[in-house]
PDB file of N, CA and C in Angstrom:
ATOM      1  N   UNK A   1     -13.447 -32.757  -0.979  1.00  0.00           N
ATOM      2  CA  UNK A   1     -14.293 -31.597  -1.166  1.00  0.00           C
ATOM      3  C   UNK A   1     -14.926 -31.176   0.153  1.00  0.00           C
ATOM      4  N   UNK A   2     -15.239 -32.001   0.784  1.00  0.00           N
ATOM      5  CA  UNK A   2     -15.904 -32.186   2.743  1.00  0.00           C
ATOM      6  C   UNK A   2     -14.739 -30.953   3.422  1.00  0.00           C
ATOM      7  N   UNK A   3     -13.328 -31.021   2.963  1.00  0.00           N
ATOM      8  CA  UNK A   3     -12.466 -30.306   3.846  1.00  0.00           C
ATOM      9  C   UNK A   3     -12.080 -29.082   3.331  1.00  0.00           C
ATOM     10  N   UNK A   4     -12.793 -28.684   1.862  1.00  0.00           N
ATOM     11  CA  UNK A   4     -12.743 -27.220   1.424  1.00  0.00           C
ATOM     12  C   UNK A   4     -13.673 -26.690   2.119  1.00  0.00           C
ATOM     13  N   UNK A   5     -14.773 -27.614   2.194  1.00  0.00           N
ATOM     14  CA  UNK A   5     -16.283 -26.660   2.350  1.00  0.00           C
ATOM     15  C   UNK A   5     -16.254 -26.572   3.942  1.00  0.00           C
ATOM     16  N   UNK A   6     -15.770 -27.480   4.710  1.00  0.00           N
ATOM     17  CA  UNK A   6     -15.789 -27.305   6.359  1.00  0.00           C
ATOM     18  C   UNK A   6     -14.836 -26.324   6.532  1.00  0.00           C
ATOM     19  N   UNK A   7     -13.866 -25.987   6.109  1.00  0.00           N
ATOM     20  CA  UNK A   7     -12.665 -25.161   6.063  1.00  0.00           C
ATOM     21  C   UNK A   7     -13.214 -23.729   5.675  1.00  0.00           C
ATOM     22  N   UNK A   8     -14.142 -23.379   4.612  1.00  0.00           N
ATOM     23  CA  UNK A   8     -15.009 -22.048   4.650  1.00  0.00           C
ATOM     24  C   UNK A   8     -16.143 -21.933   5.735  1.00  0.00           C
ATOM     25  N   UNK A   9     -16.819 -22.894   5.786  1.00  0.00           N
ATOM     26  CA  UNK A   9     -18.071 -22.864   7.165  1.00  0.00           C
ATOM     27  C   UNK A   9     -16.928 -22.456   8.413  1.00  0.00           C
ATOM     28  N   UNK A  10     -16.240 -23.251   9.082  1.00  0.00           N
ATOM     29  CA  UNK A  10     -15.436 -22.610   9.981  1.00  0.00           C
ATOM     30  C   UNK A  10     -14.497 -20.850   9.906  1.00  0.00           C
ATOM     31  N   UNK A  11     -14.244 -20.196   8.637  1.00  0.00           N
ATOM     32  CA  UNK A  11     -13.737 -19.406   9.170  1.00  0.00           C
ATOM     33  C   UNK A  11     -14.972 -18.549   8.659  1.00  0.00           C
ATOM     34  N   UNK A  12     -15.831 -18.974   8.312  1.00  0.00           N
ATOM     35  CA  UNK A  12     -17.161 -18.065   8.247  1.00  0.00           C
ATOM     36  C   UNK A  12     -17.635 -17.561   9.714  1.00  0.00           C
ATOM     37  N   UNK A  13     -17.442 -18.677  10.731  1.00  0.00           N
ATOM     38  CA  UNK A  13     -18.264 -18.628  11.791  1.00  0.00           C
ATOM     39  C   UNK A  13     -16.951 -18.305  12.509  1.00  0.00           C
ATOM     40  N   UNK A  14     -15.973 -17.965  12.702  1.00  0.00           N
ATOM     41  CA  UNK A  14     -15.179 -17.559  13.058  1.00  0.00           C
ATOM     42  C   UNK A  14     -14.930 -15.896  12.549  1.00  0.00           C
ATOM     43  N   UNK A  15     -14.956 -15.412  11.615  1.00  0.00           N
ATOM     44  CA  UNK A  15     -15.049 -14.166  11.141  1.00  0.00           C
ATOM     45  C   UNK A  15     -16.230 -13.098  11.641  1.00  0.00           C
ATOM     46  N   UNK A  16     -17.416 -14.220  11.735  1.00  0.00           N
ATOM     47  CA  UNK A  16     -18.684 -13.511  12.333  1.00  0.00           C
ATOM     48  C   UNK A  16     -18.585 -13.666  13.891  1.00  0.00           C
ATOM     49  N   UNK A  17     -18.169 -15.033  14.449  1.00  0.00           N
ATOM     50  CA  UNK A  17     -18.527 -14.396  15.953  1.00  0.00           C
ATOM     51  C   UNK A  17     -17.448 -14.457  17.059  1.00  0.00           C
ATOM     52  N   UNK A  18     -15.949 -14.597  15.634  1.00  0.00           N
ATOM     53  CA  UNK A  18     -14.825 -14.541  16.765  1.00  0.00           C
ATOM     54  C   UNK A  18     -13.671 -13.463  16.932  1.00  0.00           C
ATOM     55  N   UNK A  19     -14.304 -12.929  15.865  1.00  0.00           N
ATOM     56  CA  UNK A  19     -13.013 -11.744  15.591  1.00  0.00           C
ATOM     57  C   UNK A  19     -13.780 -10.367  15.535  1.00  0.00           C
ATOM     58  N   UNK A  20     -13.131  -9.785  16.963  1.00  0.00           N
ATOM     59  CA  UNK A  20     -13.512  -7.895  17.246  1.00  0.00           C
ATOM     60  C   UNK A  20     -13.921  -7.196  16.441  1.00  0.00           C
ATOM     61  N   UNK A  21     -14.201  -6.538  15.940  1.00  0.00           N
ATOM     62  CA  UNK A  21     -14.252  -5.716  14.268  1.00  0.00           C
ATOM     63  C   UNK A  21     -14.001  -4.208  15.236  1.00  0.00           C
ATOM     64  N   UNK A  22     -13.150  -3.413  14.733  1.00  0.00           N
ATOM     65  CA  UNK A  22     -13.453  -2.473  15.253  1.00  0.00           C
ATOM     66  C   UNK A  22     -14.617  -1.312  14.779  1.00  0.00           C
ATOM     67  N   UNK A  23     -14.425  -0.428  15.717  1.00  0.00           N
ATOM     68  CA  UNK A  23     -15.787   0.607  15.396  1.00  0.00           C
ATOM     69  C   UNK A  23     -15.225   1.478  14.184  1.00  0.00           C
ATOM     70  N   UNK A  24     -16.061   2.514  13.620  1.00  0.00           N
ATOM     71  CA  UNK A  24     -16.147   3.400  12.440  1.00  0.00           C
ATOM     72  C   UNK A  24     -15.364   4.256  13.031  1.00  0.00           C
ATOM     73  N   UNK A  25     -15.471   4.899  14.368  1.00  0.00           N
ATOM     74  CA  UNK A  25     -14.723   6.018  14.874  1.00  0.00           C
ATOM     75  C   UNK A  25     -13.243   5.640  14.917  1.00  0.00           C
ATOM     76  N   UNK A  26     -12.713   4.182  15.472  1.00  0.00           N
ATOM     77  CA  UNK A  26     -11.451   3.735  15.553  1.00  0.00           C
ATOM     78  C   UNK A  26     -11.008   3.135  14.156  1.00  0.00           C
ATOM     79  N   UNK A  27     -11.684   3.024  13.071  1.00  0.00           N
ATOM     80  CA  UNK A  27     -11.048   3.123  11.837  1.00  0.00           C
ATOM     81  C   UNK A  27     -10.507   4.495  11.030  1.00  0.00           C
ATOM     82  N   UNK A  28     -11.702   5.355  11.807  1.00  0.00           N
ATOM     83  CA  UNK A  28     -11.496   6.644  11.205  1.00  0.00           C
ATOM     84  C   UNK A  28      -9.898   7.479  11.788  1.00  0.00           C
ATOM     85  N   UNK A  29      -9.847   7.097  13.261  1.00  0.00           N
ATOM     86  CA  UNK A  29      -8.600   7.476  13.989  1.00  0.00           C
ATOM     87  C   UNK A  29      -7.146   6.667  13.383  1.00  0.00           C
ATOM     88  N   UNK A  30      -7.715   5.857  12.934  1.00  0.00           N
ATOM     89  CA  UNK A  30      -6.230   4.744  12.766  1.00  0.00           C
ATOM     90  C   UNK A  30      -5.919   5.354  11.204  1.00  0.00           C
ATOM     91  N   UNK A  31      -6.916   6.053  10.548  1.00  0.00           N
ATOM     92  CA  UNK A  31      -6.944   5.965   8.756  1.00  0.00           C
ATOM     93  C   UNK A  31      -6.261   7.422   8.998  1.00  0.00           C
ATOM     94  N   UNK A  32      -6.342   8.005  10.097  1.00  0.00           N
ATOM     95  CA  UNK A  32      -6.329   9.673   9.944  1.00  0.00           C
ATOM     96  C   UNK A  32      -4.751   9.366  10.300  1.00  0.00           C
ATOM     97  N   UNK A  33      -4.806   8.443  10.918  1.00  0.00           N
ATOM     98  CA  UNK A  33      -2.764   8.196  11.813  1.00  0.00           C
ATOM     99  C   UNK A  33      -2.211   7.787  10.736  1.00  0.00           C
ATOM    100  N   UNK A  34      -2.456   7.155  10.124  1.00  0.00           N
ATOM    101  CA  UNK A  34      -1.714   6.538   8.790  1.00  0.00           C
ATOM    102  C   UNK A  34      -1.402   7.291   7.559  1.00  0.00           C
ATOM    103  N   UNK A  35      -2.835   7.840   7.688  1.00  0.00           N
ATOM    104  CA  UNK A  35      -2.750   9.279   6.566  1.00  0.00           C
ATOM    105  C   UNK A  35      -0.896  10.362   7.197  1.00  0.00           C
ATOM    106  N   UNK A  36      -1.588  10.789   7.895  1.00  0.00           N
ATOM    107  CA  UNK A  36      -0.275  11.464   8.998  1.00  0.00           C
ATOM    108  C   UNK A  36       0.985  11.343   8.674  1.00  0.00           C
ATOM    109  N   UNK A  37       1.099   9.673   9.214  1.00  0.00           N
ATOM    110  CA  UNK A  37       2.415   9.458   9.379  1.00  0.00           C
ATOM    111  C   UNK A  37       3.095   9.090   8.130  1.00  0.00           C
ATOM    112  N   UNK A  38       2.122   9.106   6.707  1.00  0.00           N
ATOM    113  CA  UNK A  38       2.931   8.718   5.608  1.00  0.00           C
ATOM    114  C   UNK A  38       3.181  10.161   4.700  1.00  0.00           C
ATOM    115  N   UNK A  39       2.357  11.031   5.233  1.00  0.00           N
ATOM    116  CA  UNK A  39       2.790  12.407   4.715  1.00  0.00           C
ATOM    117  C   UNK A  39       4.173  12.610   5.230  1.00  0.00           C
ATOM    118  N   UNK A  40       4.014  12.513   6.484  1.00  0.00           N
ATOM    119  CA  UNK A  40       5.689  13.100   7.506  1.00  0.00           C
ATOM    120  C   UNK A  40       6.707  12.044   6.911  1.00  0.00           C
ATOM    121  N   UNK A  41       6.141  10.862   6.552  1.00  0.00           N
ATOM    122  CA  UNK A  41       7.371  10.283   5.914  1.00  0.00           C
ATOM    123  C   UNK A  41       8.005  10.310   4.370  1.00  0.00           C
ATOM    124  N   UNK A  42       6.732  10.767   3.515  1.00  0.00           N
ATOM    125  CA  UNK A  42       7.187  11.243   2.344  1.00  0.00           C
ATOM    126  C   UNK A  42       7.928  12.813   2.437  1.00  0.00           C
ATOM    127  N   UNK A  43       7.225  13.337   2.996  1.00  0.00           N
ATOM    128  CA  UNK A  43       8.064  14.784   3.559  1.00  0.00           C
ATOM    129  C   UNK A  43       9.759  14.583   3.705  1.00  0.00           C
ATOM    130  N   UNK A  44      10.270  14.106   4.869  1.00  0.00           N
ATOM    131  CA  UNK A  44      11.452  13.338   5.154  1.00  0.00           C
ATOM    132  C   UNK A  44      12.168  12.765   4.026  1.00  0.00           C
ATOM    133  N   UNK A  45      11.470  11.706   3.254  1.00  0.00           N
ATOM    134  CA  UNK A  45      12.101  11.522   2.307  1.00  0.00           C
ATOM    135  C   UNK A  45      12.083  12.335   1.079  1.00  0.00           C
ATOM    136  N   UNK A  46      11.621  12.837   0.913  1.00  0.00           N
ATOM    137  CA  UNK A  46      11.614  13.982  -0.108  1.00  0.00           C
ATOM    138  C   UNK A  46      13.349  14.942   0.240  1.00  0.00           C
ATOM    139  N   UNK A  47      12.864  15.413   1.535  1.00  0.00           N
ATOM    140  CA  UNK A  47      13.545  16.293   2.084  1.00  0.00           C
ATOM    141  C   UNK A  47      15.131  15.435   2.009  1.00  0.00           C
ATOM    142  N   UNK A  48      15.564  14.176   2.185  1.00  0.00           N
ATOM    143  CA  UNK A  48      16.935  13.798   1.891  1.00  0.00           C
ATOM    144  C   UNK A  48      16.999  13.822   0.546  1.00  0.00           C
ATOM    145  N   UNK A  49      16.474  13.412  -0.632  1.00  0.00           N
ATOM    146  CA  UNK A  49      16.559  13.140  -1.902  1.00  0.00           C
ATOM    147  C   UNK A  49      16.980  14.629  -2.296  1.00  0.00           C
ATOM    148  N   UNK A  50      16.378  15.783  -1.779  1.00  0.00           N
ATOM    149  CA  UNK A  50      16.340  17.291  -2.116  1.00  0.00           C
ATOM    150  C   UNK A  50      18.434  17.203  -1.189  1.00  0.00           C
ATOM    151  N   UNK A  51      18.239  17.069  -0.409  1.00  0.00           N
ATOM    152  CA  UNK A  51      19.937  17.027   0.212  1.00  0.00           C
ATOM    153  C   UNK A  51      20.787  15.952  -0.194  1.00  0.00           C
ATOM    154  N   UNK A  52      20.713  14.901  -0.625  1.00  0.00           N
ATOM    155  CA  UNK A  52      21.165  14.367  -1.216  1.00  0.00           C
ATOM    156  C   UNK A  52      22.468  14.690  -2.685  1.00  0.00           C
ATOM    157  N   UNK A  53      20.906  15.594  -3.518  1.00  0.00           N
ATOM    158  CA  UNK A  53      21.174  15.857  -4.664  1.00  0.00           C
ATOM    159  C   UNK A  53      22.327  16.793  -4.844  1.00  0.00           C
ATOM    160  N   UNK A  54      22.189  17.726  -3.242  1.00  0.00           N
ATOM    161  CA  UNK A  54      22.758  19.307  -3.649  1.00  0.00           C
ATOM    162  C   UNK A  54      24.562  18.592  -3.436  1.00  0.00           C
ATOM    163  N   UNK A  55      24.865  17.814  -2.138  1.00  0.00           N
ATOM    164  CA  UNK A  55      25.915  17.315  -1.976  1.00  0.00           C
ATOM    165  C   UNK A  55      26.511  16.559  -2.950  1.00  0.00           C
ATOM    166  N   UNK A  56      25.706  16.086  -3.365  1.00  0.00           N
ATOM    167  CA  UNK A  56      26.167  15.161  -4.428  1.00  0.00           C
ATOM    168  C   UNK A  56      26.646  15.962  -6.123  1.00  0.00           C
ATOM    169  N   UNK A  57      25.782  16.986  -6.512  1.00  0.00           N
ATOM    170  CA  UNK A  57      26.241  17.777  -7.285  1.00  0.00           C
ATOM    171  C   UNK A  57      27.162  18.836  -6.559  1.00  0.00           C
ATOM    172  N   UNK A  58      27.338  19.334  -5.588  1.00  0.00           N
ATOM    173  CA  UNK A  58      28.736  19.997  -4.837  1.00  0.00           C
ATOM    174  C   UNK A  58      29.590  19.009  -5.477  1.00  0.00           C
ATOM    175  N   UNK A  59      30.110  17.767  -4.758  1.00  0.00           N
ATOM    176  CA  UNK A  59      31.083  16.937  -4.873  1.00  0.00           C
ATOM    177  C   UNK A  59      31.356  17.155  -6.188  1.00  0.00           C
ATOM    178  N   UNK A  60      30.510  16.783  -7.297  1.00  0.00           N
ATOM    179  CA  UNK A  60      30.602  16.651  -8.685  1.00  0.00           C
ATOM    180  C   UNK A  60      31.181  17.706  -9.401  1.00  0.00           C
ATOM    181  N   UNK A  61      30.742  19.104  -9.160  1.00  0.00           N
ATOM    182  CA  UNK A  61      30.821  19.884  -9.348  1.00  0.00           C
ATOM    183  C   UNK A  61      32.480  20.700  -9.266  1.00  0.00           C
ATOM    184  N   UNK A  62      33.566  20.180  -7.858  1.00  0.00           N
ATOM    185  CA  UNK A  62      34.214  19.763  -7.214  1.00  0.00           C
ATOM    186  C   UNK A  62      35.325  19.936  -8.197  1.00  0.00           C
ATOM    187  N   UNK A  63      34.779  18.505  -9.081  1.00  0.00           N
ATOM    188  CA  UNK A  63      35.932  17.929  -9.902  1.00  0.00           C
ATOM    189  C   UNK A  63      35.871  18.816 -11.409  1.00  0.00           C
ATOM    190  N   UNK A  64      35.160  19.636 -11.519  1.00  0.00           N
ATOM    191  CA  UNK A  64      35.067  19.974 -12.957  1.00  0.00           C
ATOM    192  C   UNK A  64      35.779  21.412 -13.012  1.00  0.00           C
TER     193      UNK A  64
END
């Protein structure tokens, strides 16, 4: 039980005075990049699924 509870005291005191935290402004920049880059990537994928479909019903279409 000594090596659960030393095992939380250590990354307690490690969380508080060893690890950077970043600032509000550089969360806000990183949340706004992420926001961004998952629009442009649902976009993209949207945009093959939409080309995908049309080729794929051409082909189909093809045979009938």
């Amino acid at each position: 039980m000594s090596k659960l509870t030393n095992y939380f005291r250590e990354t307690s005191d490690e969380m508080r005075y060893k690890v950077t935290w970043p600032s509000l402004e550089e969360l806000q920049k990183s949340a706004g990049l992420v926001l961004l880059g998952s629009l442009i990537f649902a976009v993209v994928v949207g945009l093959m699924d939409v080309a995908f479909k049309e080729v794929l019903e051409m082909f189909y279409n093809s045979f009938v």
